[in-house]
PDB file of N, CA and C in Angstrom:
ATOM      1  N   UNK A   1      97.732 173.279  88.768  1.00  0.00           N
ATOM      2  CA  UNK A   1      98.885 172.412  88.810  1.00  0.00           C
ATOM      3  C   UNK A   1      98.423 170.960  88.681  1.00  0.00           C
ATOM      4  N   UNK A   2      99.260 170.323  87.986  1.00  0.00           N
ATOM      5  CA  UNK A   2      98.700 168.645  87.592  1.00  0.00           C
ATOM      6  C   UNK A   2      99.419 168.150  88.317  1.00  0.00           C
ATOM      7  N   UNK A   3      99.279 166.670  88.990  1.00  0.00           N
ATOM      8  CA  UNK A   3     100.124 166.128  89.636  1.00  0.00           C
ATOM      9  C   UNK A   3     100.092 164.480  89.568  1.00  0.00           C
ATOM     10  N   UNK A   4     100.926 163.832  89.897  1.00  0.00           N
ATOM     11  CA  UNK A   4     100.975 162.537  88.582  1.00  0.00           C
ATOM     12  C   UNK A   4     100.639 161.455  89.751  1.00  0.00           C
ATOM     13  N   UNK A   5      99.833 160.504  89.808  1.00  0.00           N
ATOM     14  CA  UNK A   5      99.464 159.377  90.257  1.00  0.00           C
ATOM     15  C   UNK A   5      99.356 157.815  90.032  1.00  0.00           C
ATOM     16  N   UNK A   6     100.505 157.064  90.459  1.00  0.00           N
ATOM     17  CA  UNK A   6     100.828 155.260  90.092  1.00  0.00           C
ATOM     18  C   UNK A   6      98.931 154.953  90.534  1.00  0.00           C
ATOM     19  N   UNK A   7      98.689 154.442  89.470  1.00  0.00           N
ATOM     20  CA  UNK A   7      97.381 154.164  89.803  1.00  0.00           C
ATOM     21  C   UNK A   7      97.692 152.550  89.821  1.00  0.00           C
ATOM     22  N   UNK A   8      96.930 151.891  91.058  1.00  0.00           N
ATOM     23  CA  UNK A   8      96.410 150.974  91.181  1.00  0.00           C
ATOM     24  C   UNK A   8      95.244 149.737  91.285  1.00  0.00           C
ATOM     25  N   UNK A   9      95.039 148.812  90.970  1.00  0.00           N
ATOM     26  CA  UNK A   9      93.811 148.321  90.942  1.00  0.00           C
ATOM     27  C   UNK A   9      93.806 146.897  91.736  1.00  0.00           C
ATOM     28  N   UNK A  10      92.323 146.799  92.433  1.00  0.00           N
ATOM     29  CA  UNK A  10      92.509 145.437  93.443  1.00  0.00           C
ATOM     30  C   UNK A  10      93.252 144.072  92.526  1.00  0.00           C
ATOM     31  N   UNK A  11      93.637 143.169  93.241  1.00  0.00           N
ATOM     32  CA  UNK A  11      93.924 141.644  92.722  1.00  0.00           C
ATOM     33  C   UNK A  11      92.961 141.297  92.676  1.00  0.00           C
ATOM     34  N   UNK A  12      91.701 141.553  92.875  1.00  0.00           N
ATOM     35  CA  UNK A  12      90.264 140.556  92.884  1.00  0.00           C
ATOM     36  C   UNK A  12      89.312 141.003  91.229  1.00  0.00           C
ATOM     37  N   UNK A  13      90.115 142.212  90.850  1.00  0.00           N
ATOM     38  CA  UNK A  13      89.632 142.623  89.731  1.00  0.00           C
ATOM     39  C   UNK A  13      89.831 142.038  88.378  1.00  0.00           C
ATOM     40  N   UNK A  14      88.701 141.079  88.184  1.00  0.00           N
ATOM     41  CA  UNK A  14      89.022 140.341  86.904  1.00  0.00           C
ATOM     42  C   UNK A  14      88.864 140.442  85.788  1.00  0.00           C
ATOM     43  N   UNK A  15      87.559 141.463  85.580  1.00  0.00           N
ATOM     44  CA  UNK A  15      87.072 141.749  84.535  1.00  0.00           C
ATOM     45  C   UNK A  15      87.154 143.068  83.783  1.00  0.00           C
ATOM     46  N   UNK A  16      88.085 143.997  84.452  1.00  0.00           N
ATOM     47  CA  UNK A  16      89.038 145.124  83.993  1.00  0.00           C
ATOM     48  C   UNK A  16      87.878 146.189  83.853  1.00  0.00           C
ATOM     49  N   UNK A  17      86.983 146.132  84.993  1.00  0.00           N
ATOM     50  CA  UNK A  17      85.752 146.942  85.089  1.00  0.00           C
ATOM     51  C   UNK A  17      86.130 147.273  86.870  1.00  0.00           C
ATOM     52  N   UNK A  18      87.010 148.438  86.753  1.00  0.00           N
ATOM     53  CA  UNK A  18      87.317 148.109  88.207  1.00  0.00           C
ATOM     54  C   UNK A  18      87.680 149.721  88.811  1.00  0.00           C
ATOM     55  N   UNK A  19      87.442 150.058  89.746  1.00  0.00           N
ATOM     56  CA  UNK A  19      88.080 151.542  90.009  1.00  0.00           C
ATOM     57  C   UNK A  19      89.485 151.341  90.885  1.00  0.00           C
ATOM     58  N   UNK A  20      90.008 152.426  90.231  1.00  0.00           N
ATOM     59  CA  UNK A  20      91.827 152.337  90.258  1.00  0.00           C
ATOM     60  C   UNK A  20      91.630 153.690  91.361  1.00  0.00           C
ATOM     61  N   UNK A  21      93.237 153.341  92.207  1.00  0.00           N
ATOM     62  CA  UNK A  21      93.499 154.285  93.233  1.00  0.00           C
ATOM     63  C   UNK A  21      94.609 154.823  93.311  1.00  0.00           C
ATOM     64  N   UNK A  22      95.069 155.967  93.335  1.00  0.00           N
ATOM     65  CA  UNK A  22      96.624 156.487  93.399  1.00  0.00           C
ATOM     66  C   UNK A  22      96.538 158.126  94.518  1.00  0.00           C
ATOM     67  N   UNK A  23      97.623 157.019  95.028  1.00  0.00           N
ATOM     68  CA  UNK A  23      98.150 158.619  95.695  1.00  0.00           C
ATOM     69  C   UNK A  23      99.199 159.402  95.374  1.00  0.00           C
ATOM     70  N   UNK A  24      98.421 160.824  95.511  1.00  0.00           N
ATOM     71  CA  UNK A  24      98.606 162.515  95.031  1.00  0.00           C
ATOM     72  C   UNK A  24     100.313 162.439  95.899  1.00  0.00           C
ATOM     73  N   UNK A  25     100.903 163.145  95.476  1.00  0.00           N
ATOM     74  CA  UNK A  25     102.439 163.462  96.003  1.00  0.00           C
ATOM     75  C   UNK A  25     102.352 164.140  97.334  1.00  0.00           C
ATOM     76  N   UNK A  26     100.632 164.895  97.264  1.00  0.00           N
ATOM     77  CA  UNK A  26     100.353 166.078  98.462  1.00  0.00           C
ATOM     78  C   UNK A  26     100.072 165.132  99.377  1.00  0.00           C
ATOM     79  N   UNK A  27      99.646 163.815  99.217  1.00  0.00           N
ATOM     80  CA  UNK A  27      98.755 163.134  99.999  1.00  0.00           C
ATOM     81  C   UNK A  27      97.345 162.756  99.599  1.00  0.00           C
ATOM     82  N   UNK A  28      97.127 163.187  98.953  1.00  0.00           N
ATOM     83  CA  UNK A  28      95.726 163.179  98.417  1.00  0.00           C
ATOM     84  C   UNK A  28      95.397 161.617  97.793  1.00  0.00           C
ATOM     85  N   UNK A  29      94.140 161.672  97.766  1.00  0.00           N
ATOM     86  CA  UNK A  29      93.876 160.445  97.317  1.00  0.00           C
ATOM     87  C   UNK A  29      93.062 160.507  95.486  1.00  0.00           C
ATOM     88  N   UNK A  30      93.802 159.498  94.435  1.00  0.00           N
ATOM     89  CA  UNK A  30      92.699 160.208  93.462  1.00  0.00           C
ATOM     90  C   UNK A  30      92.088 158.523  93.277  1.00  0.00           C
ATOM     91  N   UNK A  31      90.937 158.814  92.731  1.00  0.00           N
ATOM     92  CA  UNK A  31      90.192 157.808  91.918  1.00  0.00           C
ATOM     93  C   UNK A  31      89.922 157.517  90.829  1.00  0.00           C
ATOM     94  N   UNK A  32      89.784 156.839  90.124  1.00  0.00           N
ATOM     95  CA  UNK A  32      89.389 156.683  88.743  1.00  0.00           C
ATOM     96  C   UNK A  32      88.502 155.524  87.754  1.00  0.00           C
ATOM     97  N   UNK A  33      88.064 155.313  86.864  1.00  0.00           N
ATOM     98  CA  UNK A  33      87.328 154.012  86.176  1.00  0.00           C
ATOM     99  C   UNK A  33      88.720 153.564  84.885  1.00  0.00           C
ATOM    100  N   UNK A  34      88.805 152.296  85.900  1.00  0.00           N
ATOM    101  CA  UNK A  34      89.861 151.830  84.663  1.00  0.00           C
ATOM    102  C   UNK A  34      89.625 151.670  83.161  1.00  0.00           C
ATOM    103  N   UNK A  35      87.725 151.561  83.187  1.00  0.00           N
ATOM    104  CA  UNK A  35      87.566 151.465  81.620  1.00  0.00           C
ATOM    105  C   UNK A  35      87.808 153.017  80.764  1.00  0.00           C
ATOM    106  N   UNK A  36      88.121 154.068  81.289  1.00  0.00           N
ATOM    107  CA  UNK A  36      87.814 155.147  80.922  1.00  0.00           C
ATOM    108  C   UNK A  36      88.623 156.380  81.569  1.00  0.00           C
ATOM    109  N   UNK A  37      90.283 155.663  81.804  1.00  0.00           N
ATOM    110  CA  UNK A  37      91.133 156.399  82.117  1.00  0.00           C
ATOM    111  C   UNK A  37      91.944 157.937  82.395  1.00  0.00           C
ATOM    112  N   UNK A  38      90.895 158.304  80.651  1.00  0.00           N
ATOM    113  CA  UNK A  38      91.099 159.709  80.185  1.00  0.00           C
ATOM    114  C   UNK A  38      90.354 160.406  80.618  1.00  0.00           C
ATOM    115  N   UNK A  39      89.185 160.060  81.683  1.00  0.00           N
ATOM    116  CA  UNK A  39      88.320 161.020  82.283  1.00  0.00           C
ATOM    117  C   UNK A  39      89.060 161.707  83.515  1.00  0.00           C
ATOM    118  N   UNK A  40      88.747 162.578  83.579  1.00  0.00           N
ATOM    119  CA  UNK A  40      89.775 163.180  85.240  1.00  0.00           C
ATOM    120  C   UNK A  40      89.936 162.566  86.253  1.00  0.00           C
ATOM    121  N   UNK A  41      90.366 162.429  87.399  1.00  0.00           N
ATOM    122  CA  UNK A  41      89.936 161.319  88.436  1.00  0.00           C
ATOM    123  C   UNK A  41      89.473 162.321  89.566  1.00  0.00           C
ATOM    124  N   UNK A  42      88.809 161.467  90.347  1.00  0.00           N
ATOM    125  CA  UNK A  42      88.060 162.396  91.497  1.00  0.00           C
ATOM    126  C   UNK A  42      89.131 162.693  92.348  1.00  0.00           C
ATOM    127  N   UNK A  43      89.311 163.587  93.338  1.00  0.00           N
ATOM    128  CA  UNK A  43      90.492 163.860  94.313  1.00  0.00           C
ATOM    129  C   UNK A  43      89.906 163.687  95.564  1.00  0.00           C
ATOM    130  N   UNK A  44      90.466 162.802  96.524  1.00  0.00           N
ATOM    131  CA  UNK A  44      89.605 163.322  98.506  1.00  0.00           C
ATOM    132  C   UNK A  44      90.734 163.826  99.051  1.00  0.00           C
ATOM    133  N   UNK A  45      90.884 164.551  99.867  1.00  0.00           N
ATOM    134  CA  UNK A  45      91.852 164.182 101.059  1.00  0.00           C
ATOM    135  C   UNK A  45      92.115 163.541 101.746  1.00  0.00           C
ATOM    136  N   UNK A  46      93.724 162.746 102.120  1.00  0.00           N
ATOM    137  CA  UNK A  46      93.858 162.062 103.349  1.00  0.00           C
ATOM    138  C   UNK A  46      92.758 161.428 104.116  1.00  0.00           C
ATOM    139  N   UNK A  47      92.500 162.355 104.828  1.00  0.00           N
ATOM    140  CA  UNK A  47      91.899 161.981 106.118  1.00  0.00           C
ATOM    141  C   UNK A  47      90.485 161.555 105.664  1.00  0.00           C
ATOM    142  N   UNK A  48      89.565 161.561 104.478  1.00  0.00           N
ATOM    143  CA  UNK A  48      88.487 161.263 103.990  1.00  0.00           C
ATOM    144  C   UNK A  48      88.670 160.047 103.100  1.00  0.00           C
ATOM    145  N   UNK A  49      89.571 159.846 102.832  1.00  0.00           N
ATOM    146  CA  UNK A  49      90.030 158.227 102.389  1.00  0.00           C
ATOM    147  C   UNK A  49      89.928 157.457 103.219  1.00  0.00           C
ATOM    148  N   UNK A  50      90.767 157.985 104.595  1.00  0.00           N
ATOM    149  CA  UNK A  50      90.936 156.934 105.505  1.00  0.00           C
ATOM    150  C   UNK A  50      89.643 156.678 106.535  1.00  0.00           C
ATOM    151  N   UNK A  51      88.767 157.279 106.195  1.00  0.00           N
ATOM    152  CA  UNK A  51      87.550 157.554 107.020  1.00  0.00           C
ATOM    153  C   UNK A  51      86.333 156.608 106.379  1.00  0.00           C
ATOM    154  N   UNK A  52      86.863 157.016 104.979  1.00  0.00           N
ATOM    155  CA  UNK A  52      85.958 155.933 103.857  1.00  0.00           C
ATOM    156  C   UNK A  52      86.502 154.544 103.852  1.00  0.00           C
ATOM    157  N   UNK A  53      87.706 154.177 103.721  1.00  0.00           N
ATOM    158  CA  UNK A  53      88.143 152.811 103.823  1.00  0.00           C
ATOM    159  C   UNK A  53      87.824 152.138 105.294  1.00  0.00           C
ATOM    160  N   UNK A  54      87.623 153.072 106.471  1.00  0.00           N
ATOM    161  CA  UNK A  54      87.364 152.237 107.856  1.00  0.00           C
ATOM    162  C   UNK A  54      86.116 151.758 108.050  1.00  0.00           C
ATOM    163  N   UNK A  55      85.155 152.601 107.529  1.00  0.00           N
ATOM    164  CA  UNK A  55      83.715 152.462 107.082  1.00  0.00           C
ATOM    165  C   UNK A  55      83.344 150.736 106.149  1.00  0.00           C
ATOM    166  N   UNK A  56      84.897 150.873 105.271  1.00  0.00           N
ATOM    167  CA  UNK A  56      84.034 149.786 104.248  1.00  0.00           C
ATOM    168  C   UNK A  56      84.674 148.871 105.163  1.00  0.00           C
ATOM    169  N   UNK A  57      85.657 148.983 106.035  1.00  0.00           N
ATOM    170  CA  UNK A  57      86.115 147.263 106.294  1.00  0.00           C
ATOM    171  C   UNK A  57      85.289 147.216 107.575  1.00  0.00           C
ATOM    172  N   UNK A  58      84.257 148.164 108.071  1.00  0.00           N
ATOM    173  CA  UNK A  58      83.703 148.140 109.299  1.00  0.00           C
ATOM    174  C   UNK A  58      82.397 147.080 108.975  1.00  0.00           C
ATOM    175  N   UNK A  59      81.964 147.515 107.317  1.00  0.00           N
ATOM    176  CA  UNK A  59      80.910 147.006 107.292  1.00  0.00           C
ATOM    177  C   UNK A  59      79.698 147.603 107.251  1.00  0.00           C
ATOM    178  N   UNK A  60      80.110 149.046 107.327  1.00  0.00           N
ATOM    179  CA  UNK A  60      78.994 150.339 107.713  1.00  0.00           C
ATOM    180  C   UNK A  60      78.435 150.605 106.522  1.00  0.00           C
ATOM    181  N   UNK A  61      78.930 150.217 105.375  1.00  0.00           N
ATOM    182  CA  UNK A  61      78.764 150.857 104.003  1.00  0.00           C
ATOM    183  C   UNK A  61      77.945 149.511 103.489  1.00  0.00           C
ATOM    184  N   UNK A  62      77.872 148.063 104.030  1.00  0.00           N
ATOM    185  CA  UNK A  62      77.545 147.116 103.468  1.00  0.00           C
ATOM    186  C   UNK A  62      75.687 147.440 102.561  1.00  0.00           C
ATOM    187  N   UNK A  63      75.405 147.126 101.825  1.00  0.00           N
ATOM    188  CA  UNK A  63      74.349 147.260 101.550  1.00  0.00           C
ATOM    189  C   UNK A  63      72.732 146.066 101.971  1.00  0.00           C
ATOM    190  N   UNK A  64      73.582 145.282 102.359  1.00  0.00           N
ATOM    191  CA  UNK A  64      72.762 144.423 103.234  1.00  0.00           C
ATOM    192  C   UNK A  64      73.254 144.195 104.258  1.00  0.00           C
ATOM    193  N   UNK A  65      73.136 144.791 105.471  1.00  0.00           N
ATOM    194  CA  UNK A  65      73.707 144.299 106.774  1.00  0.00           C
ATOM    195  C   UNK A  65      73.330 143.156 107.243  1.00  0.00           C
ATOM    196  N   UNK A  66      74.275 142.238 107.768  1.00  0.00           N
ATOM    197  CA  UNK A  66      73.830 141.099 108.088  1.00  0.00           C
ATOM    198  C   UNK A  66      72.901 141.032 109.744  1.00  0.00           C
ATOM    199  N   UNK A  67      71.970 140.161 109.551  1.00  0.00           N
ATOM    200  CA  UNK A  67      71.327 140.180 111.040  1.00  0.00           C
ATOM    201  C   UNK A  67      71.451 139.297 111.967  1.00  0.00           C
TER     202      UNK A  67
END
């Protein structure tokens, strides 16, 4: 079953090199590369979106932690 997703992309994205986000009707979360639309998009669940987004605004994901 296919299921259709308003994909969105940040306001900070200027250079149209950006990954787009839409949510599944089920809840689901999909992903995608805006340069390259026609590729499938990845799917998470709910609760692994929201687990991944608390992570990035925590800072946990930073690649240089600050000291």
């Amino acid at each position: 079953m296919q299921m259709r997703a308003d994909f969105r992309q940040s306001s900070f994205c200027s250079n149209g090199s950006c990954v787009q986000v839409g949510l599944l009707t089920d809840g689901r979360v999909a992903l995608r590369d805006s340069k390259n639309p026609a590729v499938p998009a990845q799917v998470f669940p709910e609760q692994g979106w929201d687990l991944f987004r608390a992570r990035v605004k925590s800072g946990a994901l930073d690649p240089c932690p600050a000291v």
